[in-house]
Protein backbone atom coordinates (compact mmCIF):
# COMPACT_ATOMS: atom_id res chain seq x y z
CA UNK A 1 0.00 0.00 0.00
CA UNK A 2 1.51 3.09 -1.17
CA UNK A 3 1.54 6.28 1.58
CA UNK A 4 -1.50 8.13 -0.17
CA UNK A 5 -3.62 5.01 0.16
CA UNK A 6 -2.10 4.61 3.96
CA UNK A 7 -3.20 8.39 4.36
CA UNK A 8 -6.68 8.07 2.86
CA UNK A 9 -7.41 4.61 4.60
CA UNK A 10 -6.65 6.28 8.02
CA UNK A 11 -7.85 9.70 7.76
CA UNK A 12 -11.13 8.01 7.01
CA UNK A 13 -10.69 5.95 10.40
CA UNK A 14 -9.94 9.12 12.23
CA UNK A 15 -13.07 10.78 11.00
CA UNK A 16 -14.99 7.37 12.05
CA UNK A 17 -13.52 7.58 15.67
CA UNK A 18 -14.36 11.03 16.36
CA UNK A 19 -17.61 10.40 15.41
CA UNK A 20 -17.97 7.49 17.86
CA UNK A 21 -16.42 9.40 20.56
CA UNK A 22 -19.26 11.88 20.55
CA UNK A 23 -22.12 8.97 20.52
CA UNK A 24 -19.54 7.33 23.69
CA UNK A 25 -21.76 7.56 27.09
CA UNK A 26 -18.82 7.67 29.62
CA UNK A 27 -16.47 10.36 29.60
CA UNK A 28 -13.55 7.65 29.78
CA UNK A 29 -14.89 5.80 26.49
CA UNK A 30 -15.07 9.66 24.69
CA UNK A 31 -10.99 10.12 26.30
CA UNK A 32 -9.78 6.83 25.08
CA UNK A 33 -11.74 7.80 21.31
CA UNK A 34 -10.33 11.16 21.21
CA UNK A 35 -6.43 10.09 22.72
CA UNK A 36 -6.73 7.41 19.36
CA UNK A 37 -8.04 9.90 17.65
CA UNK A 38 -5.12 12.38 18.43
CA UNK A 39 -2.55 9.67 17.86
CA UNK A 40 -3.90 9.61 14.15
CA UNK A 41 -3.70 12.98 13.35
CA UNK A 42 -0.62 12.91 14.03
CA UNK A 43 0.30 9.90 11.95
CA UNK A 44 -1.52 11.74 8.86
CA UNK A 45 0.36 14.76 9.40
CA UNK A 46 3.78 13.12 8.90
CA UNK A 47 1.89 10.69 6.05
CA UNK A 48 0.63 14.05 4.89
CA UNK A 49 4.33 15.67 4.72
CA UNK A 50 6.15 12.54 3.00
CA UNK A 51 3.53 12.56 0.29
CA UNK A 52 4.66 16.61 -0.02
CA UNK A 53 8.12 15.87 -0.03
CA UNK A 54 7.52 12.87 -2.85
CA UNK A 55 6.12 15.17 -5.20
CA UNK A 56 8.32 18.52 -4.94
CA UNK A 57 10.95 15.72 -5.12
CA UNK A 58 10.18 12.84 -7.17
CA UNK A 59 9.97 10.05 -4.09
CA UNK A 60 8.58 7.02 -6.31
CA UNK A 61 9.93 4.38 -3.56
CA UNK A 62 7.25 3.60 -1.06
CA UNK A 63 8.45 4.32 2.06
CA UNK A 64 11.99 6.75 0.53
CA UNK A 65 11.79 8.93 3.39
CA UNK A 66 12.29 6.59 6.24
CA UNK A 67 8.82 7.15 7.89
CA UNK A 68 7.44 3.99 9.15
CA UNK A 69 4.85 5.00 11.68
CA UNK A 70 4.25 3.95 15.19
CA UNK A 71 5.17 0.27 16.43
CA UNK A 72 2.05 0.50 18.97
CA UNK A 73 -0.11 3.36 20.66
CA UNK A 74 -0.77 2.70 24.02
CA UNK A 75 -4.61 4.16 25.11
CA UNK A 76 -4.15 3.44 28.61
CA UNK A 77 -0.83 2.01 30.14
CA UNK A 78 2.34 1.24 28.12
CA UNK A 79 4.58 -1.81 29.25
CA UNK A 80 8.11 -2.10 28.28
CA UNK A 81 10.06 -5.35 29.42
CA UNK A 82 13.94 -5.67 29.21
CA UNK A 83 14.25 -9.64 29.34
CA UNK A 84 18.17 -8.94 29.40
CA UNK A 85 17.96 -7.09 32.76
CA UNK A 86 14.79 -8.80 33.61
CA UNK A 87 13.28 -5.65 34.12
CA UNK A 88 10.07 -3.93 33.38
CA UNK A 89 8.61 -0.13 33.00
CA UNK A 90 5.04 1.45 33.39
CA UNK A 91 4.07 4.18 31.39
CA UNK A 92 8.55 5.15 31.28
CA UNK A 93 8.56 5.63 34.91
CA UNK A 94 10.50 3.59 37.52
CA UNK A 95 12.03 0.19 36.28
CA UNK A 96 11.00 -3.27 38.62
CA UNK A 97 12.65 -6.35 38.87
CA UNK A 98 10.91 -9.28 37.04
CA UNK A 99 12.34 -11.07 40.01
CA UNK A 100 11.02 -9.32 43.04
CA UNK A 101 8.25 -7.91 42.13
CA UNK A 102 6.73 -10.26 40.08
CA UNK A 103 5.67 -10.96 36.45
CA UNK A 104 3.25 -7.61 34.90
CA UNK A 105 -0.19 -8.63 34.19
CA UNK A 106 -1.89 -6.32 30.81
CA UNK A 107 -5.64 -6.62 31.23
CA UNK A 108 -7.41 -5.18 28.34
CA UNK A 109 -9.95 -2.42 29.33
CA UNK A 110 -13.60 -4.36 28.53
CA UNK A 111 -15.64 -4.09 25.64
CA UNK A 112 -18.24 -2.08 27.70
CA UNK A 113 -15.38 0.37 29.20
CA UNK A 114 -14.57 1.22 25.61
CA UNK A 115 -17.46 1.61 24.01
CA UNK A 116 -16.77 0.37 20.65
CA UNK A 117 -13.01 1.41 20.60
CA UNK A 118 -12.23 -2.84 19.87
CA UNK A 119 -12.98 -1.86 15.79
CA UNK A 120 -11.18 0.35 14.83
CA UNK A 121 -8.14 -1.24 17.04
CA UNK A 122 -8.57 -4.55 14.48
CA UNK A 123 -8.70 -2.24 11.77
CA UNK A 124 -5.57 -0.03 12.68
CA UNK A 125 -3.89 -3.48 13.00
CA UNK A 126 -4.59 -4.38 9.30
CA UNK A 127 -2.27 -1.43 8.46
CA UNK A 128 0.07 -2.32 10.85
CA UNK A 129 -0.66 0.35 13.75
CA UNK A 130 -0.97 -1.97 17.08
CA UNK A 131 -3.10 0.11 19.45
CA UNK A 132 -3.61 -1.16 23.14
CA UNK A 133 -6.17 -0.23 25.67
CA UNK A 134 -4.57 -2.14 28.65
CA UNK A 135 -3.87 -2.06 32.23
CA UNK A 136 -0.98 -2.97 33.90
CA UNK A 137 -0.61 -4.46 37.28
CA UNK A 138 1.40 -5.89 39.22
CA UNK A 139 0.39 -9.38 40.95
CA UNK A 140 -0.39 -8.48 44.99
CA UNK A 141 0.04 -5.31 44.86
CA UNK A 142 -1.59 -2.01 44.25
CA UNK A 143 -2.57 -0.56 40.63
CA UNK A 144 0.44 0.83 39.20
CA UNK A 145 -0.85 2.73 36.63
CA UNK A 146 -4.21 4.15 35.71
């Protein structure tokens, strides 16, 4: 898929999130829709600005300019895990020991919490945008992260 297909395919995606943000009944549904909805702006913006740069330069490669997009957008709580340390983050803030503290559970937000959100997260993944809505905990202790 070339980058003006990429930028049609999810500007139209964007447009269909906002919409279902305004229909969401819970303010933390309408957040989670407009945060998504954010993140793709963005990504059109910098699709937007490589399809510029293509034609006031003649970019016929796919993909010349080095712009690949996001690996994953993370709605709710991000979780990075060093196996080499054995070491995790929440959300970039303190590192944990996989050893003491114990192995990070993700729990998706529900269905219900979302309010439709679990859509257009299976179609972002069909142009290789990974989008998460999960929580992270810790086993026995406290939520981490909200």
């Amino acid at each position: 898929m070339d980058t003006l297909e990429q930028f049609t395919a999810l500007s139209g995606i964007r447009i269909q999130v906002l919409a279902q943000a305004i229909a969401c009944r819970t303010a933390f549904a309408r957040d989670l829709h407009e945060r998504l909805a954010q993140q793709l702006a963005c990504i059109c913006k910098k699709l937007r600005l490589e399809i510029a740069v293509a034609a006031r330069f003649g970019g016929e490669d796919e993909g010349a300019f080095g712009w690949e997009g996001p690996d994953e957008i993370h709605l709710i709580d991000s979780l990075y895990v060093d196996h080499g340390t054995r070491e995790f983050q929440i959300n970039g803030e303190n590192w944990y020991s996989l050893d003491g503290d114990g192995e990070p559970l993700a729990s998706p937000a529900t269905a219900e919490q979302t309010e439709g959100l679990d859509r257009f997260i299976e179609e972002l993944a069909q142009y290789g945008i990974l989008v998460t809505a999960n929580y992270v905990f810790i086993p026995g202790e406290e939520e981490i992260a909200a």
